[in-house]
N, C-alpha and C. Protein backbone atom coordinates (compact mmCIF):
# COMPACT_ATOMS: atom_id res chain seq x y z
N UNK A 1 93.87 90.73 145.94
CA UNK A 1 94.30 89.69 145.02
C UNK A 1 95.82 89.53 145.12
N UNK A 2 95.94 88.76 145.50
CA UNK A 2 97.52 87.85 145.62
C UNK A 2 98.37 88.10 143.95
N UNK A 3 99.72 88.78 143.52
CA UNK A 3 100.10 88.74 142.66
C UNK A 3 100.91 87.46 142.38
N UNK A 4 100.80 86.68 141.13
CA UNK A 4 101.76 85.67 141.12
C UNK A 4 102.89 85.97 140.07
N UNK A 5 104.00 85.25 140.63
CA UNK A 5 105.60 85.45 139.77
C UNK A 5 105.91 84.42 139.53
N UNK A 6 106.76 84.18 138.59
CA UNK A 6 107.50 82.49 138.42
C UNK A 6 109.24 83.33 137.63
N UNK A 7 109.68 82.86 138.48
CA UNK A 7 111.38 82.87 137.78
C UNK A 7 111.47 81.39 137.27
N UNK A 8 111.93 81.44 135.59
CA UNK A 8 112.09 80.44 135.40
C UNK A 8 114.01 80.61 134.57
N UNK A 9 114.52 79.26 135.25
CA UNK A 9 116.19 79.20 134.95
C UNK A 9 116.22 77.96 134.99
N UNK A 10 117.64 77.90 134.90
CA UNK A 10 118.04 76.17 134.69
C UNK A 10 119.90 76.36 135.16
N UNK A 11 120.09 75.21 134.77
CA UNK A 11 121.72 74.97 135.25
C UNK A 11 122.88 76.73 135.02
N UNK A 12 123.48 77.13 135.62
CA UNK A 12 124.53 77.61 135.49
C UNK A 12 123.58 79.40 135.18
N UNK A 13 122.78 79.35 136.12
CA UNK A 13 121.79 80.81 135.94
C UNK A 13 123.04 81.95 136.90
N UNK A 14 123.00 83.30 136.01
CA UNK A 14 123.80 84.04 137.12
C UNK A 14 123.24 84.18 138.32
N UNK A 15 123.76 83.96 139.57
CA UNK A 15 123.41 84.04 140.83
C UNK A 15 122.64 85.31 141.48
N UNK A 16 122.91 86.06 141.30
CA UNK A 16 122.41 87.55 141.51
C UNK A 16 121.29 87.85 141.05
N UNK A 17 121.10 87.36 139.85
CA UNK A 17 119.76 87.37 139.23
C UNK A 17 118.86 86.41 139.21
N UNK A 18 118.84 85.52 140.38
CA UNK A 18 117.91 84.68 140.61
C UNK A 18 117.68 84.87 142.42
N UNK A 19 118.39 85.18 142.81
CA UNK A 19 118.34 85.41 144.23
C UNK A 19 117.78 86.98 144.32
N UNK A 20 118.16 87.81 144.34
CA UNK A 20 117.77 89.15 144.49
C UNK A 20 116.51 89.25 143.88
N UNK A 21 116.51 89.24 142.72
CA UNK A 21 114.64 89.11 142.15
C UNK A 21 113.40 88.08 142.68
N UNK A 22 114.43 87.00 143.48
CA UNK A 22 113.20 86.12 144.45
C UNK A 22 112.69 86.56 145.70
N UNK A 23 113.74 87.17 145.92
CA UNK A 23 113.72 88.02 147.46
C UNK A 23 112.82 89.51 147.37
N UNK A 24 113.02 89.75 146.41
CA UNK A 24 112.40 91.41 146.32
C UNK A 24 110.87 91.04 145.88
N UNK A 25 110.44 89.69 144.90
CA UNK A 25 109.27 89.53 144.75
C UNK A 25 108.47 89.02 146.07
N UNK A 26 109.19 88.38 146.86
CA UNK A 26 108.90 88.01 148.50
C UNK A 26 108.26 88.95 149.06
N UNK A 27 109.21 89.86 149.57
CA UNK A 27 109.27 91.01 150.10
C UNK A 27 108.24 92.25 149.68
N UNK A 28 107.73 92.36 148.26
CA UNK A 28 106.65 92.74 148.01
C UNK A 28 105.10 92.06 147.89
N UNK A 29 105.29 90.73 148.53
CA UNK A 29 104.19 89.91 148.95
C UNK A 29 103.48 89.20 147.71
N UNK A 30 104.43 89.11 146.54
CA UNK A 30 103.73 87.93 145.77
C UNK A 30 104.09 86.73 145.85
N UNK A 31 103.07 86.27 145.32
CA UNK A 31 103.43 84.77 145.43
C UNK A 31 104.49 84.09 144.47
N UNK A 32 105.76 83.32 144.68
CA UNK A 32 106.84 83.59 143.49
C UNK A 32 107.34 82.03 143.86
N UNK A 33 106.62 81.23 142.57
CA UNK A 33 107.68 80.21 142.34
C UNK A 33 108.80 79.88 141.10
N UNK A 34 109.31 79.34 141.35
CA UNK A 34 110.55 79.12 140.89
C UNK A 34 110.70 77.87 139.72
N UNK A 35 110.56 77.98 138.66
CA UNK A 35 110.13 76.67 137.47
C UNK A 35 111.83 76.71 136.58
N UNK A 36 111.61 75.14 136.67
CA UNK A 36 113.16 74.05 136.22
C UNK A 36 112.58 73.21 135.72
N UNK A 37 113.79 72.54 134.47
CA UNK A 37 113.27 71.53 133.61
C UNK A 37 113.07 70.69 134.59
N UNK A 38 112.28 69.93 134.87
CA UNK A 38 111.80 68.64 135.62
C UNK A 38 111.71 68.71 136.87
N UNK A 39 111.59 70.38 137.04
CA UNK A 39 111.22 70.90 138.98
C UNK A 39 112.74 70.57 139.91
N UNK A 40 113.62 70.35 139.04
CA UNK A 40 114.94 70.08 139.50
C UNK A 40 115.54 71.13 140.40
N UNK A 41 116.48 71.11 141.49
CA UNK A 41 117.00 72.12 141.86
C UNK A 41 118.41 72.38 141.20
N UNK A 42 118.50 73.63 140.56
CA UNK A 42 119.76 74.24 139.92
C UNK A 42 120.75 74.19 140.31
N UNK A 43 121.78 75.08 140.08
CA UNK A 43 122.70 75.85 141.08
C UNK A 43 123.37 76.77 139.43
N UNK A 44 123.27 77.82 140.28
CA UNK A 44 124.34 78.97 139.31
C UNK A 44 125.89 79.17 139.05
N UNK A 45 126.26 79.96 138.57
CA UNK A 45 127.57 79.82 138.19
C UNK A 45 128.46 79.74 139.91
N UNK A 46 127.92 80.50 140.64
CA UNK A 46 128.65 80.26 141.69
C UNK A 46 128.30 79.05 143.00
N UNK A 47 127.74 78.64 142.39
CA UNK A 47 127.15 77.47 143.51
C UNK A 47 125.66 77.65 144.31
N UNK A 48 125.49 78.40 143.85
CA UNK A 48 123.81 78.88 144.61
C UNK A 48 122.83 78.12 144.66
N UNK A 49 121.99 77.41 145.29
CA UNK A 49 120.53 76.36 144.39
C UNK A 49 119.96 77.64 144.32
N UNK A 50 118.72 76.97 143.20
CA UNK A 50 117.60 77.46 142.91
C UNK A 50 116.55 76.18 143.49
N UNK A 51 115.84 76.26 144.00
CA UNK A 51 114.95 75.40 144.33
C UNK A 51 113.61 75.52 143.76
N UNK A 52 113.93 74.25 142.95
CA UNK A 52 112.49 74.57 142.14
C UNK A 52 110.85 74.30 143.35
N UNK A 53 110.23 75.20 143.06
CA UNK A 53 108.21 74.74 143.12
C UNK A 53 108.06 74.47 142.06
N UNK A 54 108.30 73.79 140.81
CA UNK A 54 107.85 73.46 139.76
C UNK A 54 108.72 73.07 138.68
N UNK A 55 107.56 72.30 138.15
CA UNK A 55 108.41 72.07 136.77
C UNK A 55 107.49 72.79 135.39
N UNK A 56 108.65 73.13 134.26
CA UNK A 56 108.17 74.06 133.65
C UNK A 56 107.14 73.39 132.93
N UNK A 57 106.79 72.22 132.69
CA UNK A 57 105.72 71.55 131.86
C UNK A 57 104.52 71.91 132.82
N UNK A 58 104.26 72.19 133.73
CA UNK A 58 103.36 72.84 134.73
C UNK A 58 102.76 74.02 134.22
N UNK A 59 103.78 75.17 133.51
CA UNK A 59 103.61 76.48 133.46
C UNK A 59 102.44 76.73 132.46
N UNK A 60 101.33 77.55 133.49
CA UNK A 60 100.34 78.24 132.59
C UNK A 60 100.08 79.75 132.28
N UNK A 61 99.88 80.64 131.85
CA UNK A 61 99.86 81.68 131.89
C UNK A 61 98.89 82.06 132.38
N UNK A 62 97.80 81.42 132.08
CA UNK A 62 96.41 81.90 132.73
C UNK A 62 96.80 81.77 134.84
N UNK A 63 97.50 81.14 135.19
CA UNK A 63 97.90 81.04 136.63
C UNK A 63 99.05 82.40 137.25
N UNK A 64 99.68 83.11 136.23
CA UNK A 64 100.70 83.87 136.79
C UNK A 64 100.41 85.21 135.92
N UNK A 65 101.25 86.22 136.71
CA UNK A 65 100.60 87.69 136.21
C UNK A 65 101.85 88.40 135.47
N UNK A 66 103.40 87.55 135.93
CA UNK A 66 104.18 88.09 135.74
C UNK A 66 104.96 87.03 135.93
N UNK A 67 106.46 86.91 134.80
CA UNK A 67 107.47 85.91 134.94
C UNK A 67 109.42 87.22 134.55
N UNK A 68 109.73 86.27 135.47
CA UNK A 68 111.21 86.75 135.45
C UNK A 68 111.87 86.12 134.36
N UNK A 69 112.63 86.51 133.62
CA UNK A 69 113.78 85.48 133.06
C UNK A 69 115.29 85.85 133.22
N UNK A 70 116.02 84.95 133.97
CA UNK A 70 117.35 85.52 134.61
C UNK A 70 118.38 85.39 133.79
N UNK A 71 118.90 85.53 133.48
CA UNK A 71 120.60 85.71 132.85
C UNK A 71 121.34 84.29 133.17
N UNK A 72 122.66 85.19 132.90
CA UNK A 72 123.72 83.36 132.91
C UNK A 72 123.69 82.91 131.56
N UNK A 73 125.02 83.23 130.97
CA UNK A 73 124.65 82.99 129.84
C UNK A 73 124.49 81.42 129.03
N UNK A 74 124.32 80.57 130.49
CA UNK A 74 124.34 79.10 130.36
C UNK A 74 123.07 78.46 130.67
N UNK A 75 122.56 79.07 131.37
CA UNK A 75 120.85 79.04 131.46
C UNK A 75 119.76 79.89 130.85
N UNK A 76 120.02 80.60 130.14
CA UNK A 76 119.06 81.15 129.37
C UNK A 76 119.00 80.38 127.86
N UNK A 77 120.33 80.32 127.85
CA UNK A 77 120.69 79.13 126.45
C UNK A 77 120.23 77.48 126.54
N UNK A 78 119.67 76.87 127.68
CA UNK A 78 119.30 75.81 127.78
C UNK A 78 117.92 75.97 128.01
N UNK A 79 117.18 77.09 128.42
CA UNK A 79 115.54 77.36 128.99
C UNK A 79 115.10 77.79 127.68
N UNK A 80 115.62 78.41 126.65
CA UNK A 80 115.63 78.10 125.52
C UNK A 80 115.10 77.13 124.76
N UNK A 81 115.96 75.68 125.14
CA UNK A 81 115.92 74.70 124.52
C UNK A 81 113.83 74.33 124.62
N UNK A 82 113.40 74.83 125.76
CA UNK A 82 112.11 74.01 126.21
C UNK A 82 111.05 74.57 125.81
N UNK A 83 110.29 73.37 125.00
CA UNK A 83 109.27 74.36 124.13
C UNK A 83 108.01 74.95 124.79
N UNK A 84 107.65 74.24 126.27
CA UNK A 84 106.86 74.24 127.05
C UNK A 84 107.01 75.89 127.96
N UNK A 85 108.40 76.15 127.89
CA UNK A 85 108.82 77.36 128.27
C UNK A 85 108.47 78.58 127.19
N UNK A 86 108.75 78.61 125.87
CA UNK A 86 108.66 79.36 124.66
C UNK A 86 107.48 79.15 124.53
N UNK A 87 106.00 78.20 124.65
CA UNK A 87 104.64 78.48 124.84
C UNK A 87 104.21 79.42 125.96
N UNK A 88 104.78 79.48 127.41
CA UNK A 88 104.53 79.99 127.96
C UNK A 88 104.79 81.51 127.91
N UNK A 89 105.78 81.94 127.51
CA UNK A 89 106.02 83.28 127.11
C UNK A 89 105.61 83.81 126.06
N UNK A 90 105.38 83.24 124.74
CA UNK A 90 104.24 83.37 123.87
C UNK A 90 102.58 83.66 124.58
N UNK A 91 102.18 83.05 125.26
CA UNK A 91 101.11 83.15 126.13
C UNK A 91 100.84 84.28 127.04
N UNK A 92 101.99 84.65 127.60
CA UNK A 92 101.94 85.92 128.28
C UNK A 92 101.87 86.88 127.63
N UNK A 93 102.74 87.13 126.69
CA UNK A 93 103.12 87.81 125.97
C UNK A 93 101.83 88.51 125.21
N UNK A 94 100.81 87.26 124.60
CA UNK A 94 99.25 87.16 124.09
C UNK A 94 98.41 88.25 125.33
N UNK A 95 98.78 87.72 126.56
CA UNK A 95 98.19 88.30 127.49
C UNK A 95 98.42 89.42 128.21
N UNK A 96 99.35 89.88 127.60
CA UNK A 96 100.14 91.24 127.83
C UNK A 96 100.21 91.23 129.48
N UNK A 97 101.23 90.29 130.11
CA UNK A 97 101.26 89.97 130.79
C UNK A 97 102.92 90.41 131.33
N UNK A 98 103.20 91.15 132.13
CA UNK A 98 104.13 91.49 132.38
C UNK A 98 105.61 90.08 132.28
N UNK A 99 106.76 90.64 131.17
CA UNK A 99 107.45 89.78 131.18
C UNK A 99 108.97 90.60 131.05
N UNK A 100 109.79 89.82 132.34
CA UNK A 100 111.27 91.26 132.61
C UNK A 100 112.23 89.98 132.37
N UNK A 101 112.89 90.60 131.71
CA UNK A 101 114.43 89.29 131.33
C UNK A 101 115.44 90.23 131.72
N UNK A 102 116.63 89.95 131.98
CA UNK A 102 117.77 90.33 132.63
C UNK A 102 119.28 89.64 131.66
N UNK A 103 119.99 90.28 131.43
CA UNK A 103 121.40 90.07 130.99
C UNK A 103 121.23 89.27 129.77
N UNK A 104 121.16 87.75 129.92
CA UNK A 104 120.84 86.84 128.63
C UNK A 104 119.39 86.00 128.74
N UNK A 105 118.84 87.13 129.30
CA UNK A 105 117.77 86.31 129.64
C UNK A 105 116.89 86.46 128.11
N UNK A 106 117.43 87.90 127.90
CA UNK A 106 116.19 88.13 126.38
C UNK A 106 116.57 87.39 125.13
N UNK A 107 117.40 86.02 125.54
CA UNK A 107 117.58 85.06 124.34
C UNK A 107 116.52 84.34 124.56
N UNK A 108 115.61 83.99 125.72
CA UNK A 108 114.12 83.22 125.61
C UNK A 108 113.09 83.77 124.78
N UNK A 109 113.29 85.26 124.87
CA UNK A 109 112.07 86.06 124.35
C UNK A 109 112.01 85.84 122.63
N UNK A 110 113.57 85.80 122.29
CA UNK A 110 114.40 85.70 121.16
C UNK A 110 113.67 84.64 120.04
N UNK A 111 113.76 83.70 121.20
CA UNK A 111 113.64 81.88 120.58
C UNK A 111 111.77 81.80 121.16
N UNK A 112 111.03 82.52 121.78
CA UNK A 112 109.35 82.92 121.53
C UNK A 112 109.33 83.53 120.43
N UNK A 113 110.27 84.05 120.08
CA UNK A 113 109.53 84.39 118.94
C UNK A 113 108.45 86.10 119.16
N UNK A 114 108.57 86.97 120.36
CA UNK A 114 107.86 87.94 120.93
C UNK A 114 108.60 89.48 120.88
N UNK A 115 109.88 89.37 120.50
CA UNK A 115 110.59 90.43 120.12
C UNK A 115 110.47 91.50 118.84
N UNK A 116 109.96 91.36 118.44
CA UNK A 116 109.56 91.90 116.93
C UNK A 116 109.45 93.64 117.44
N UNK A 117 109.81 94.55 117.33
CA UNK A 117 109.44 95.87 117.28
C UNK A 117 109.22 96.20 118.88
N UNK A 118 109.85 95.44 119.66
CA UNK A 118 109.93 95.79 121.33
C UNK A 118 111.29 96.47 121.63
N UNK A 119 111.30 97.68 121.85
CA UNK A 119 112.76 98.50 122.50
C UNK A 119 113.25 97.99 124.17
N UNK A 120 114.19 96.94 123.82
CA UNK A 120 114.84 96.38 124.83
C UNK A 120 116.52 96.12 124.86
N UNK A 121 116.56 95.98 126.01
CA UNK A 121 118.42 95.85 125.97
C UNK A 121 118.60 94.58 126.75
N UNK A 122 119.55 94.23 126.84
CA UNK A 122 120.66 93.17 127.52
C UNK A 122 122.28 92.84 127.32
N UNK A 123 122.15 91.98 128.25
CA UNK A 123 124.11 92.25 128.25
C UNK A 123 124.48 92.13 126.61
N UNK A 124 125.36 93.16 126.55
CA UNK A 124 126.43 93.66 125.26
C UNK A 124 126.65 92.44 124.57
N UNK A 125 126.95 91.21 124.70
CA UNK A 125 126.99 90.26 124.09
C UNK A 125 126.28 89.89 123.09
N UNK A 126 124.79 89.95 123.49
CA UNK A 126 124.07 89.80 122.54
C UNK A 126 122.70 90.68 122.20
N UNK A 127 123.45 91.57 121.86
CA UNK A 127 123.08 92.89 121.22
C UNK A 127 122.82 92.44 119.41
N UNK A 128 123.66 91.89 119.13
CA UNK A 128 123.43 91.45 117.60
C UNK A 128 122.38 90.55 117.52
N UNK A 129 121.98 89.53 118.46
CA UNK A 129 120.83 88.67 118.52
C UNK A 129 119.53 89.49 118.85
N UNK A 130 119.94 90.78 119.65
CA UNK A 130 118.84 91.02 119.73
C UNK A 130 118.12 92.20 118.33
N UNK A 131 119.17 92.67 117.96
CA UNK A 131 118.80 93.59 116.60
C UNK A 131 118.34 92.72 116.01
N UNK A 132 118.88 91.26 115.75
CA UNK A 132 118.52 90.58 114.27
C UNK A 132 116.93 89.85 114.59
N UNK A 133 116.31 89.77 115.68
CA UNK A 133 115.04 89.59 116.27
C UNK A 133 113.95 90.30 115.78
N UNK A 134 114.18 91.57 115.57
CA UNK A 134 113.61 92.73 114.86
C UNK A 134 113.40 93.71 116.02
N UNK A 135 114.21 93.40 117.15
CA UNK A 135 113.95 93.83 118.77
C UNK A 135 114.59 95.55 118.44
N UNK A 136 114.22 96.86 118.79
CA UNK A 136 114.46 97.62 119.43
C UNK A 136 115.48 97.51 120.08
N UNK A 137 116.84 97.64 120.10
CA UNK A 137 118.18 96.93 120.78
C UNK A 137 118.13 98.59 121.19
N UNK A 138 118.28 99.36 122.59
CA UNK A 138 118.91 100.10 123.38
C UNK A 138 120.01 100.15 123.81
N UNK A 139 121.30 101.18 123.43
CA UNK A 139 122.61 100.52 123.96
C UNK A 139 122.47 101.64 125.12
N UNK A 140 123.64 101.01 126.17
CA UNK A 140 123.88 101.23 127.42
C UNK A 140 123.17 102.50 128.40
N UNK A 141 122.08 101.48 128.29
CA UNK A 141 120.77 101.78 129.46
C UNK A 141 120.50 100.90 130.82
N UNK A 142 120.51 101.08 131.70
CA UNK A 142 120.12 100.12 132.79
C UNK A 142 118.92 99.31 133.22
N UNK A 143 117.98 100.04 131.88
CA UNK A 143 116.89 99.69 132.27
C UNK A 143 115.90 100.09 130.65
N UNK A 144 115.08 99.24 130.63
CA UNK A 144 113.96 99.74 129.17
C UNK A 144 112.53 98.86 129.65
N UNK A 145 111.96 99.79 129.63
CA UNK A 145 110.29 99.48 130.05
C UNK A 145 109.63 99.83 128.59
N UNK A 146 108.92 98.52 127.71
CA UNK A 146 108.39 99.03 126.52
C UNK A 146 107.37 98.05 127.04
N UNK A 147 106.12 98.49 126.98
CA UNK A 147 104.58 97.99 126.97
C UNK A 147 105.16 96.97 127.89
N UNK A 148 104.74 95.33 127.87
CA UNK A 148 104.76 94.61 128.82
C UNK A 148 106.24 93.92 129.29
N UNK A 149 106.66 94.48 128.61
CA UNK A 149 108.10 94.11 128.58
C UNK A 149 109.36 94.84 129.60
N UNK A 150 110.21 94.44 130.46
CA UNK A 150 111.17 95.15 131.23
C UNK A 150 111.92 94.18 130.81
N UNK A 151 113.54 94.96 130.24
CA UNK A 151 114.92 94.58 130.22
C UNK A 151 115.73 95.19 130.76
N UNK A 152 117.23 94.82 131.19
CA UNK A 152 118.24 94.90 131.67
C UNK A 152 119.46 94.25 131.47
N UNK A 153 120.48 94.91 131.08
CA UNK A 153 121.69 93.93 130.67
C UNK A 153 122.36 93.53 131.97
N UNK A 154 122.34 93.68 133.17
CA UNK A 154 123.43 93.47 133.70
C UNK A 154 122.79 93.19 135.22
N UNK A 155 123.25 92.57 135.92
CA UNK A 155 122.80 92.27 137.55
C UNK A 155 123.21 93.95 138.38
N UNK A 156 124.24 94.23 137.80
CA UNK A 156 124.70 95.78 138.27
C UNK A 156 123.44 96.47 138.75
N UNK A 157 122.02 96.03 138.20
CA UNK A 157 121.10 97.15 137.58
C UNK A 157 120.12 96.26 138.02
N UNK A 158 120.36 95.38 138.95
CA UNK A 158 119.11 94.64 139.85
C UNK A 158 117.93 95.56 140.31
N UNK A 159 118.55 96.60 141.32
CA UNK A 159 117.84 97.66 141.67
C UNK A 159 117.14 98.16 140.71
N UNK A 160 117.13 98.84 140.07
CA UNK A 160 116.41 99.56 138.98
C UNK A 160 115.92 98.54 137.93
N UNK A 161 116.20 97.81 137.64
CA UNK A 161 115.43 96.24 137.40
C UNK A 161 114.16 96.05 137.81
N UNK A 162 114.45 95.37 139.19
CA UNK A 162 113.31 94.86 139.93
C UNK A 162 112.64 95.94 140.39
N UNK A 163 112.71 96.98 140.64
CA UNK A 163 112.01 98.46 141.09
C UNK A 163 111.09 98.78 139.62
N UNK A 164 111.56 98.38 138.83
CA UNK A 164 110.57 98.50 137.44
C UNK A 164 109.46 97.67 137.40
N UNK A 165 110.11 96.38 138.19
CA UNK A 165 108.86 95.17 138.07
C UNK A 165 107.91 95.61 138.83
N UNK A 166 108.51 96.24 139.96
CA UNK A 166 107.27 96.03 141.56
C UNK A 166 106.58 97.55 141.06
N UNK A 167 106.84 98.85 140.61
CA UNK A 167 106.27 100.14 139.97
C UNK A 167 105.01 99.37 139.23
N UNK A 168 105.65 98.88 138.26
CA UNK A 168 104.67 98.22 136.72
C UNK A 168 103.41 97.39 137.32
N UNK A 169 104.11 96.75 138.93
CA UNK A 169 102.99 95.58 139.34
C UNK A 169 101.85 96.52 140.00
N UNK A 170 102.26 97.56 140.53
CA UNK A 170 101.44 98.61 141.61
C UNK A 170 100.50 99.15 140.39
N UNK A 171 101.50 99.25 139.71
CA UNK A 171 100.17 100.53 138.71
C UNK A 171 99.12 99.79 137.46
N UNK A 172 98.83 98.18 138.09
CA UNK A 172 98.20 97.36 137.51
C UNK A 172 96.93 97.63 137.72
């Protein structure tokens, strides 16, 4: 059985954390597309595209086994905005469906509404958003694996990041 992934970002996503987690889900042979408001292609703070396979009004949960959510603290704040996105992670979430956010990525999880009593971290910034969630806030860890959930504050911590995702996907 073919595993499926979807990184979903939008304008001004940190670069590192959309490239390295596409490549490593590659490289471990799932199938990994890439969902933008209107299937648009991005670009991150440093100029990178993201090339969308999709648009997020597409996204089903019943189709994917596992979703990324990348950092940037300018695209997690706009993927946010989409309610079609916040159903979908609600949905997984229902489905205890593996879901890993990175740096500001756990402001999506925030605005689902799926944080409630989950021990997770992300970048120092918003550490207060994530206490006031009812989230389990971990300070300076590289990594927090609670039930379906993987966080990480920082791209620093890609490695041990994404090595959490592809462990968690094996021992499915």
């Amino acid at each position: 059985m073919t595993i499926r992934a979807v990184i979903i970002t939008g304008p001004g996503f940190q670069d590192e954390e959309v490239v390295y987690p596409y490549y490593r889900l590659l490289e471990a042979g799932y199938q990994t597309d890439i969902a933008t408001k209107d299937g648009v292609v991005v670009y991150g703070k440093y100029g990178v595209p993201a090339r969308a396979t999709m648009d997020v009004k597409d996204l089903n949960a019943d189709n994917f086994d596992l979703v990324v959510l990348p950092g940037g603290f300018e695209a997690p704040d706009r993927v946010r905005l989409i309610p079609e996105v916040l159903e979908f992670v609600r949905k997984m979430d229902e489905q205890k469906k593996l879901i890993a956010a990175i740096c500001h990525g756990p402001w999506i999880l925030i605005s689902a509404g799926v944080t409630k009593g989950v021990k997770m971290t992300g970048f120092w910034s918003i550490e207060a958003d994530i206490r006031n969630s009812g989230a389990d806030y971990q300070h300076k860890t590289p990594l927090v694996v609670d039930r379906h959930f993987i966080t990480s504050p920082h791209y620093n911590n890609n490695g041990d990041f994404m090595g959490a995702v592809i462990k968690y996907m094996d021992n499915k």
